[in-house]
PDB file of N, CA and C in Angstrom:
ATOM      1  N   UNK A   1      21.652 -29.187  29.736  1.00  0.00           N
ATOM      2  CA  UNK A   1      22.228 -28.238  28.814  1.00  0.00           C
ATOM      3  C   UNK A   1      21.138 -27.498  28.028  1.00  0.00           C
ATOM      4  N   UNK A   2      20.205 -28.169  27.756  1.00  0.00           N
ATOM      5  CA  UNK A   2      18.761 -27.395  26.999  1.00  0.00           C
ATOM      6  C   UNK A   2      18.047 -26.544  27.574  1.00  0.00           C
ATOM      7  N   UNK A   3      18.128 -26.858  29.141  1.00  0.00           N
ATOM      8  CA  UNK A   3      17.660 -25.895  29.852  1.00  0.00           C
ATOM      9  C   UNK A   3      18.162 -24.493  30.433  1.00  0.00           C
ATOM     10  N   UNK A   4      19.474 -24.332  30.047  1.00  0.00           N
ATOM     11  CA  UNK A   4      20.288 -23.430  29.996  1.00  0.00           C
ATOM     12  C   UNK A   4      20.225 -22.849  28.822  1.00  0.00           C
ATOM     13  N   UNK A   5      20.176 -23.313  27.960  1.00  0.00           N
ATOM     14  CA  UNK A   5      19.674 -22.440  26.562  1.00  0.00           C
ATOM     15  C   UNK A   5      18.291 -21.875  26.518  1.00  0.00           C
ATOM     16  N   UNK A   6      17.843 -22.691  26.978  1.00  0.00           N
ATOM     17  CA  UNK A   6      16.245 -21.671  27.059  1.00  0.00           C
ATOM     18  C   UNK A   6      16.494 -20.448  28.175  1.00  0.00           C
ATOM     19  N   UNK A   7      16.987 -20.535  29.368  1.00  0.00           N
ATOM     20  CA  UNK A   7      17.124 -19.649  30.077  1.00  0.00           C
ATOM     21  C   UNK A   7      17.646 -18.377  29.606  1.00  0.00           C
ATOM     22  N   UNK A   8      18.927 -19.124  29.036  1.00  0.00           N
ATOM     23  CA  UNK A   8      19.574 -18.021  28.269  1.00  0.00           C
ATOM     24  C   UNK A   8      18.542 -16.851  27.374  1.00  0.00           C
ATOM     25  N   UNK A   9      18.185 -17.705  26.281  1.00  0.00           N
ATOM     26  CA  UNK A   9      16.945 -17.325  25.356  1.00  0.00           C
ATOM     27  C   UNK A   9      16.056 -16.342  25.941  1.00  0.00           C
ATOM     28  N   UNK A  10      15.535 -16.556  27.205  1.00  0.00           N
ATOM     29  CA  UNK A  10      14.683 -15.928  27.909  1.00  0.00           C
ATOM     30  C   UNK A  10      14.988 -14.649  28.295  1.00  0.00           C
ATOM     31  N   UNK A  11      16.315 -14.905  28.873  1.00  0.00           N
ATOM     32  CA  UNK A  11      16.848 -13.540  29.793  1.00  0.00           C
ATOM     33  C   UNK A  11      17.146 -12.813  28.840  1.00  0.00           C
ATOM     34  N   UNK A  12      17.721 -13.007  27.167  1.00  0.00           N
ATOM     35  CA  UNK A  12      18.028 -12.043  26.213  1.00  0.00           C
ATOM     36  C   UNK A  12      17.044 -11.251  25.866  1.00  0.00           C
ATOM     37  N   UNK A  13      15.815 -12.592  25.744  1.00  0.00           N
ATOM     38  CA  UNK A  13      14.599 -11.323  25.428  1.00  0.00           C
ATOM     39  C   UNK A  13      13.983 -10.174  26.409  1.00  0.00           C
ATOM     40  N   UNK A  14      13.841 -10.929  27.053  1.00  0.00           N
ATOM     41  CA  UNK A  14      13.884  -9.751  28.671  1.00  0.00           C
ATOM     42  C   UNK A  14      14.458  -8.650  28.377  1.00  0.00           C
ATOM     43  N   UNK A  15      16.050  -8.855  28.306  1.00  0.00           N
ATOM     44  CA  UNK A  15      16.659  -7.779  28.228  1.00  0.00           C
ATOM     45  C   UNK A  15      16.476  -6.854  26.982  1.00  0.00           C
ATOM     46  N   UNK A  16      15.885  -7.151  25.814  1.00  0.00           N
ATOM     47  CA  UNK A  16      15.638  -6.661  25.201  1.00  0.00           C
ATOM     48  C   UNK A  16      14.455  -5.307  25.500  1.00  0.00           C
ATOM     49  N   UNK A  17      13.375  -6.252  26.671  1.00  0.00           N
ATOM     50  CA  UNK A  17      12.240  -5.448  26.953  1.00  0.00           C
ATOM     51  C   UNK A  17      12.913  -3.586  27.448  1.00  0.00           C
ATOM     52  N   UNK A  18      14.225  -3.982  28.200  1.00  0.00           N
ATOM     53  CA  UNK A  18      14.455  -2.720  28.793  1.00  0.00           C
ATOM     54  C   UNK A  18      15.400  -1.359  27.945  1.00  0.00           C
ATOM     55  N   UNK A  19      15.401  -2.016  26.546  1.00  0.00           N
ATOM     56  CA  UNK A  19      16.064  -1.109  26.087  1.00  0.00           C
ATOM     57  C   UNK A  19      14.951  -0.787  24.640  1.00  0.00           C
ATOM     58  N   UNK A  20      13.473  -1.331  24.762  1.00  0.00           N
ATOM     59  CA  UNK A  20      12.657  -0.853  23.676  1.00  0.00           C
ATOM     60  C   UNK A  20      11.254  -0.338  24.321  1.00  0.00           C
ATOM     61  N   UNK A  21      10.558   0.334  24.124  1.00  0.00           N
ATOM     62  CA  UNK A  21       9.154   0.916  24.107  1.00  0.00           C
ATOM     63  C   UNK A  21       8.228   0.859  23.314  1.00  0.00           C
ATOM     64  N   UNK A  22       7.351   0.605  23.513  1.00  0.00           N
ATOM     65  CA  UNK A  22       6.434   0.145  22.232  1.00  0.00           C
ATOM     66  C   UNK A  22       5.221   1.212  22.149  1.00  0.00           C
ATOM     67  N   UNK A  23       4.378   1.675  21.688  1.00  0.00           N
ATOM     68  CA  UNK A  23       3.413   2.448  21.226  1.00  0.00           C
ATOM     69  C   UNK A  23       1.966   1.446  21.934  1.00  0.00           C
ATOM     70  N   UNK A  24       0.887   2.284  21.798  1.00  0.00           N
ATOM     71  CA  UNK A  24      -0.642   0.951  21.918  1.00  0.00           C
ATOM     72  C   UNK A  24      -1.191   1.163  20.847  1.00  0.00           C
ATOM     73  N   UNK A  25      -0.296   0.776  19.312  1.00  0.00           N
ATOM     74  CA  UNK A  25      -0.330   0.619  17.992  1.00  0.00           C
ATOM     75  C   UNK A  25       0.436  -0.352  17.502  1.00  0.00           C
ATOM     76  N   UNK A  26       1.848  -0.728  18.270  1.00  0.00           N
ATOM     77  CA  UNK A  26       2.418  -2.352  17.563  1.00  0.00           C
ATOM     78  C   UNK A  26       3.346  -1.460  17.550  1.00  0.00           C
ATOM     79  N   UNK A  27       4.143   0.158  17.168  1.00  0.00           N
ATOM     80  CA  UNK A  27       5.548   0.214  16.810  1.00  0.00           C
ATOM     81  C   UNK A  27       6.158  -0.015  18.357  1.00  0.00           C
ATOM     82  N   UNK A  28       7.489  -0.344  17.864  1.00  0.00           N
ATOM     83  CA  UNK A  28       8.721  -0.002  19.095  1.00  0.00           C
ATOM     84  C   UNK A  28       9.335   0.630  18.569  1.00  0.00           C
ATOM     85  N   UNK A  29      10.037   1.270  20.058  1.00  0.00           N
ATOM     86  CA  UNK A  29      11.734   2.101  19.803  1.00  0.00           C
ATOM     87  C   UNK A  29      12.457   1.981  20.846  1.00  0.00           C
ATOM     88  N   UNK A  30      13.842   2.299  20.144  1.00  0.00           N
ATOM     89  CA  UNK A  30      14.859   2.332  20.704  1.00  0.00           C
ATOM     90  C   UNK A  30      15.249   0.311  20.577  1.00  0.00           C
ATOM     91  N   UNK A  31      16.972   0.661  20.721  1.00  0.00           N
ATOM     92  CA  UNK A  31      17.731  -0.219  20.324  1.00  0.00           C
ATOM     93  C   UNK A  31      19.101  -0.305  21.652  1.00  0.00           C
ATOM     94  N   UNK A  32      19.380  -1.557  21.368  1.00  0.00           N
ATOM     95  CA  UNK A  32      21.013  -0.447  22.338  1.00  0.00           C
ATOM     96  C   UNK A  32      21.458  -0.004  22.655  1.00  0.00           C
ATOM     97  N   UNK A  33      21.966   0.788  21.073  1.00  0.00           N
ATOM     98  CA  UNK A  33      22.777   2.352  21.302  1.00  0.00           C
ATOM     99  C   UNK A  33      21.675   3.155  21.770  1.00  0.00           C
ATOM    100  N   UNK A  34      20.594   3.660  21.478  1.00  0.00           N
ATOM    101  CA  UNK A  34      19.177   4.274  21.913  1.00  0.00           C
ATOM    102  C   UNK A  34      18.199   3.843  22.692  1.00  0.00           C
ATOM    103  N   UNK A  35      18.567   3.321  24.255  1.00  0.00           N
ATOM    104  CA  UNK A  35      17.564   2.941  24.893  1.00  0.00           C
ATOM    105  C   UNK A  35      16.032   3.675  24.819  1.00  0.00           C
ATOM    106  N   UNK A  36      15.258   2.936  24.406  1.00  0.00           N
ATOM    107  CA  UNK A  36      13.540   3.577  24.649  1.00  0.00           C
ATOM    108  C   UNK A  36      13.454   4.338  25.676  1.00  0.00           C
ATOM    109  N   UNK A  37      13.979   3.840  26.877  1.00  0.00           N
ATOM    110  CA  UNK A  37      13.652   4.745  27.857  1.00  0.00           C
ATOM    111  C   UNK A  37      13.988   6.348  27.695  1.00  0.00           C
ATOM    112  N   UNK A  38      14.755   6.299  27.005  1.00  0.00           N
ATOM    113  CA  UNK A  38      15.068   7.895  26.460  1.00  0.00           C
ATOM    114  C   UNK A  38      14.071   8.298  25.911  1.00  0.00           C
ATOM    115  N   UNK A  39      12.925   8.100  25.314  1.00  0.00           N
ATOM    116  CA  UNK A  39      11.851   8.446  24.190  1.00  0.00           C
ATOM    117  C   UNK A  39      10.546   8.535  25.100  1.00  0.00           C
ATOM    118  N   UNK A  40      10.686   8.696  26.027  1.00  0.00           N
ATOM    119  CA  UNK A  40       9.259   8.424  26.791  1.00  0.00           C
ATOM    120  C   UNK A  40       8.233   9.575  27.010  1.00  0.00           C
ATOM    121  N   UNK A  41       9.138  10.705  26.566  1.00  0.00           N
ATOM    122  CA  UNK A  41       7.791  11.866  26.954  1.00  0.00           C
ATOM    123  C   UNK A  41       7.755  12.112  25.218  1.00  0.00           C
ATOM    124  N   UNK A  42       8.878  11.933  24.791  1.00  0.00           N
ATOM    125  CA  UNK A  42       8.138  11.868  22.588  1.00  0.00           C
ATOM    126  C   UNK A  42       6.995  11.004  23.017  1.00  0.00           C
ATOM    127  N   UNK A  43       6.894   9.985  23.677  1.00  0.00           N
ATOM    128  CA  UNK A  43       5.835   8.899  23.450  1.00  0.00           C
ATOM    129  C   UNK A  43       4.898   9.346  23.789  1.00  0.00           C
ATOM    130  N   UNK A  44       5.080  10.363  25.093  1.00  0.00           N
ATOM    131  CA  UNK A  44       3.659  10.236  25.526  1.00  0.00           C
ATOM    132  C   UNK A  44       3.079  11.469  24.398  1.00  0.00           C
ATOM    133  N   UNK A  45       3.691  12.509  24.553  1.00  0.00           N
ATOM    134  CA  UNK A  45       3.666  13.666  23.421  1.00  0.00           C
ATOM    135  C   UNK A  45       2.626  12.788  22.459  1.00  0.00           C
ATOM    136  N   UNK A  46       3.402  12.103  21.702  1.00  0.00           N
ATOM    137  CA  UNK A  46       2.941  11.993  20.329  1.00  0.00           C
ATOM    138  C   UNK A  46       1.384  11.243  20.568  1.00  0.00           C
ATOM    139  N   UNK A  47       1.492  10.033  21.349  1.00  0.00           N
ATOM    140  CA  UNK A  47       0.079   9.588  22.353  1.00  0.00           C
ATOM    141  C   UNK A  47      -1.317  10.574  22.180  1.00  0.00           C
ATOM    142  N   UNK A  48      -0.423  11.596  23.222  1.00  0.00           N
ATOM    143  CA  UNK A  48      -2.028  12.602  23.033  1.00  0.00           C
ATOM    144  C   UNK A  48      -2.046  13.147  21.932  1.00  0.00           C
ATOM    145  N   UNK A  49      -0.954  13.579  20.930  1.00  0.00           N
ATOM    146  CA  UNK A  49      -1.375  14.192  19.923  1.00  0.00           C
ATOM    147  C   UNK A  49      -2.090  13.561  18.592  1.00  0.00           C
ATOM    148  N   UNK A  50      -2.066  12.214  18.705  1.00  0.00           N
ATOM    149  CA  UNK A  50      -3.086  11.079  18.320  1.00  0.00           C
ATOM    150  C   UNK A  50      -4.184  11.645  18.281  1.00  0.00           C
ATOM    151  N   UNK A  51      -4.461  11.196  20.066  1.00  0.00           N
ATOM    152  CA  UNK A  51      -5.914  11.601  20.361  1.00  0.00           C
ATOM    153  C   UNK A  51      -6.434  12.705  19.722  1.00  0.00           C
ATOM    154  N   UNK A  52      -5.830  13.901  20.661  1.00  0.00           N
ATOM    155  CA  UNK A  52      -6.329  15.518  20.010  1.00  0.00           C
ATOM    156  C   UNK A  52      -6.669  15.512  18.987  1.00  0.00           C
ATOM    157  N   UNK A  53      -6.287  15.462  18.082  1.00  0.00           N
ATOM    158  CA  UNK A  53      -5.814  15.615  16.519  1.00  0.00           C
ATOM    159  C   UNK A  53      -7.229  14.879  16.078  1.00  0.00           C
ATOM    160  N   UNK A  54      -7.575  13.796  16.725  1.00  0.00           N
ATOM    161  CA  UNK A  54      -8.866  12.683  15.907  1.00  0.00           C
ATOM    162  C   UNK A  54      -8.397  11.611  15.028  1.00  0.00           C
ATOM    163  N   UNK A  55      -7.043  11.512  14.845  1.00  0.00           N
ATOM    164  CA  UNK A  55      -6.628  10.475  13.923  1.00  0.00           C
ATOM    165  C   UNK A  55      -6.797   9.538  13.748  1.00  0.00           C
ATOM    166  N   UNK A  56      -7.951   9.213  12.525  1.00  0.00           N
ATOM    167  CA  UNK A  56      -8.591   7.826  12.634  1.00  0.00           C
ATOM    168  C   UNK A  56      -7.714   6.372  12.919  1.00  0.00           C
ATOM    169  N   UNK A  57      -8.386   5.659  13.635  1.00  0.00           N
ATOM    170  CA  UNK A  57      -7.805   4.448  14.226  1.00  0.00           C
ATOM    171  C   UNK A  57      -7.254   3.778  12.899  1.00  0.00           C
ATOM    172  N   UNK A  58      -7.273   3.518  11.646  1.00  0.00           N
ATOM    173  CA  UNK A  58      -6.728   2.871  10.710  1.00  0.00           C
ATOM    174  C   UNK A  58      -5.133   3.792  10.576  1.00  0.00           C
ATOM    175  N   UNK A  59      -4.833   5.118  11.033  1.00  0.00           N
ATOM    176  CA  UNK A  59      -3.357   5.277  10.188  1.00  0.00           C
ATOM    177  C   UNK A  59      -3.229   5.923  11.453  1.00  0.00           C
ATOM    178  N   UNK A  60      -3.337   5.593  13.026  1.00  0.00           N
ATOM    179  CA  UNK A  60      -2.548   5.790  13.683  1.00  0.00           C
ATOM    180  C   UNK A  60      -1.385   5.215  13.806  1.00  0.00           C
ATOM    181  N   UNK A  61      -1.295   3.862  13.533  1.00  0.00           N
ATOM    182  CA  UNK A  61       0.364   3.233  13.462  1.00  0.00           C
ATOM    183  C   UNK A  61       1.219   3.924  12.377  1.00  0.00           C
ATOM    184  N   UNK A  62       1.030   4.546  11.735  1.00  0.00           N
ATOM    185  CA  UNK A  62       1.564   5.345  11.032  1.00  0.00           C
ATOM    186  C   UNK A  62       2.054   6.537  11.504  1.00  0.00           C
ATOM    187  N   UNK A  63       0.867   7.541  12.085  1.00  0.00           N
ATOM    188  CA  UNK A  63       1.189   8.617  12.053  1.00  0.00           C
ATOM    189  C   UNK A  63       1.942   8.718  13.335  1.00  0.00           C
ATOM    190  N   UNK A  64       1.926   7.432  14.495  1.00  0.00           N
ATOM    191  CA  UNK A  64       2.632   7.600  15.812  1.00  0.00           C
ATOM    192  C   UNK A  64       4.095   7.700  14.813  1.00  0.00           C
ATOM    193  N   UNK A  65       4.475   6.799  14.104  1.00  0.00           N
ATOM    194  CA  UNK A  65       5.966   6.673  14.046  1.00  0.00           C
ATOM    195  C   UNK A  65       6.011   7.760  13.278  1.00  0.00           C
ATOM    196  N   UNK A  66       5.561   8.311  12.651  1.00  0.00           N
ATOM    197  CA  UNK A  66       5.708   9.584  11.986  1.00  0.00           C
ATOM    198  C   UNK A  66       6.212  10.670  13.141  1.00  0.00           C
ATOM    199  N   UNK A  67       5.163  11.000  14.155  1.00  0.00           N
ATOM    200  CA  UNK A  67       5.249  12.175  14.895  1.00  0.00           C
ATOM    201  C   UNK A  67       6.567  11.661  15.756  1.00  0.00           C
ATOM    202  N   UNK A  68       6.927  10.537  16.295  1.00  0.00           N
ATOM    203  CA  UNK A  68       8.145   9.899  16.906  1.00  0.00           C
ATOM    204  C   UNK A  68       9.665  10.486  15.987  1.00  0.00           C
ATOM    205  N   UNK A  69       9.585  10.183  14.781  1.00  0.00           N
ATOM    206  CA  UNK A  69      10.499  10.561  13.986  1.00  0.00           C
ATOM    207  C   UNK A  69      10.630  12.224  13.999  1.00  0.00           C
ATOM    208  N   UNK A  70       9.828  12.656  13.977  1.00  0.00           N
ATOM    209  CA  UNK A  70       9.102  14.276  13.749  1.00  0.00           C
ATOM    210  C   UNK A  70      10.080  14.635  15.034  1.00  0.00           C
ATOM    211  N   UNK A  71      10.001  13.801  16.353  1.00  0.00           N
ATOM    212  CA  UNK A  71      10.103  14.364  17.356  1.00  0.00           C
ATOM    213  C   UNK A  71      11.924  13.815  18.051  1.00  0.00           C
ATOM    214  N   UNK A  72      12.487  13.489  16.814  1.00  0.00           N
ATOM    215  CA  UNK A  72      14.070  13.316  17.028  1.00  0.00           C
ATOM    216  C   UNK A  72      14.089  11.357  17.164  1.00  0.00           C
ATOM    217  N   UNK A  73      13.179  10.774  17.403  1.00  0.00           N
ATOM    218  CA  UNK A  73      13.820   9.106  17.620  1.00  0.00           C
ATOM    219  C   UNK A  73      13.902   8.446  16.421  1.00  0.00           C
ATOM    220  N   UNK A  74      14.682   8.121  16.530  1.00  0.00           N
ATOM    221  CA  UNK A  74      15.402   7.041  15.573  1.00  0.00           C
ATOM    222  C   UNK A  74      14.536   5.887  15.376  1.00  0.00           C
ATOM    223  N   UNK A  75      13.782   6.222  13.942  1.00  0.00           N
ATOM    224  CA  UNK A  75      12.728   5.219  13.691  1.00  0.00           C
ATOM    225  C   UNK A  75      13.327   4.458  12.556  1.00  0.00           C
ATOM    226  N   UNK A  76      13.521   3.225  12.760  1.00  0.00           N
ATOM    227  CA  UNK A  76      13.792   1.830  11.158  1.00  0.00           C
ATOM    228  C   UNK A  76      12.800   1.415  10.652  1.00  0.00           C
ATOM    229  N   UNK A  77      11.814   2.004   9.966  1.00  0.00           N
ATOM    230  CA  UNK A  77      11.133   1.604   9.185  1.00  0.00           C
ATOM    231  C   UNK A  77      11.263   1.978   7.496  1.00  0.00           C
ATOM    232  N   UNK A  78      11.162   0.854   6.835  1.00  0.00           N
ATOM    233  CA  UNK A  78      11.188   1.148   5.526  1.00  0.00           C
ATOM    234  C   UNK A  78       9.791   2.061   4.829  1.00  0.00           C
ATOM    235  N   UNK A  79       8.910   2.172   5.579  1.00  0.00           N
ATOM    236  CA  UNK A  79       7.605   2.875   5.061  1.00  0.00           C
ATOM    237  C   UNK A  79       8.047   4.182   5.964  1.00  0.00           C
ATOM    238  N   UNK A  80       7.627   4.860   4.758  1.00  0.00           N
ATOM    239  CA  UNK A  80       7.458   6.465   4.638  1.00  0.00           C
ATOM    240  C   UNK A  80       6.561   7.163   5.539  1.00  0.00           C
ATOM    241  N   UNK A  81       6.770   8.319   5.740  1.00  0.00           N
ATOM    242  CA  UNK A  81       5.369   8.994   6.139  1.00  0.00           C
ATOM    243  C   UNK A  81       4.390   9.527   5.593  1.00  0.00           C
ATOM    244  N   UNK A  82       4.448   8.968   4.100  1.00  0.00           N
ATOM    245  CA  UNK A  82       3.205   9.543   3.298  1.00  0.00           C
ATOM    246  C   UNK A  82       2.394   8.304   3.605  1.00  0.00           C
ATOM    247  N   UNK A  83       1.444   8.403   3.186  1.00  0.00           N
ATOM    248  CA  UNK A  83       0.129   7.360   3.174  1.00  0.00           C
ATOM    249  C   UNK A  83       0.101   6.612   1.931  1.00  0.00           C
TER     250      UNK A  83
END
């Protein structure tokens, strides 16, 4: 029976993997109702506009979910986009 709960456990998180996207900064998106996979060219978008831009490596996790939000996805974060 324990081992069926872990399985369980497992496959939920899994399934979680296919309905979120994550940044190569730590944010994710998308939820359920908003599969990530919907957000994937905002992602890449906002990605290079990182780069381009020069945005120092300390407030890129910031400014990705910023430009993500900027760019229509449904971001839950309680921090702002000011600095």
């Amino acid at each position: 029976m324990r081992k069926l709960g872990m399985v369980l456990v497992v496959m939920a998180l899994g399934a979680c993997s296919f309905v979120s996207i994550a940044d190569r900064y730590g944010n994710q998106y998308g939820d359920w109702y908003n599969p990530g996979g919907n957000f994937t060219w905002q992602l890449d978008l906002c990605q290079k506009q990182m780069e381009t831009q020069s945005v120092p490596a300390m407030d890129r996790k910031l400014a990705m979910r910023c430009c993500m939000r900027d760019h229509g996805v449904p971001v839950n974060s309680s921090v702002g986009c000011s600095a």
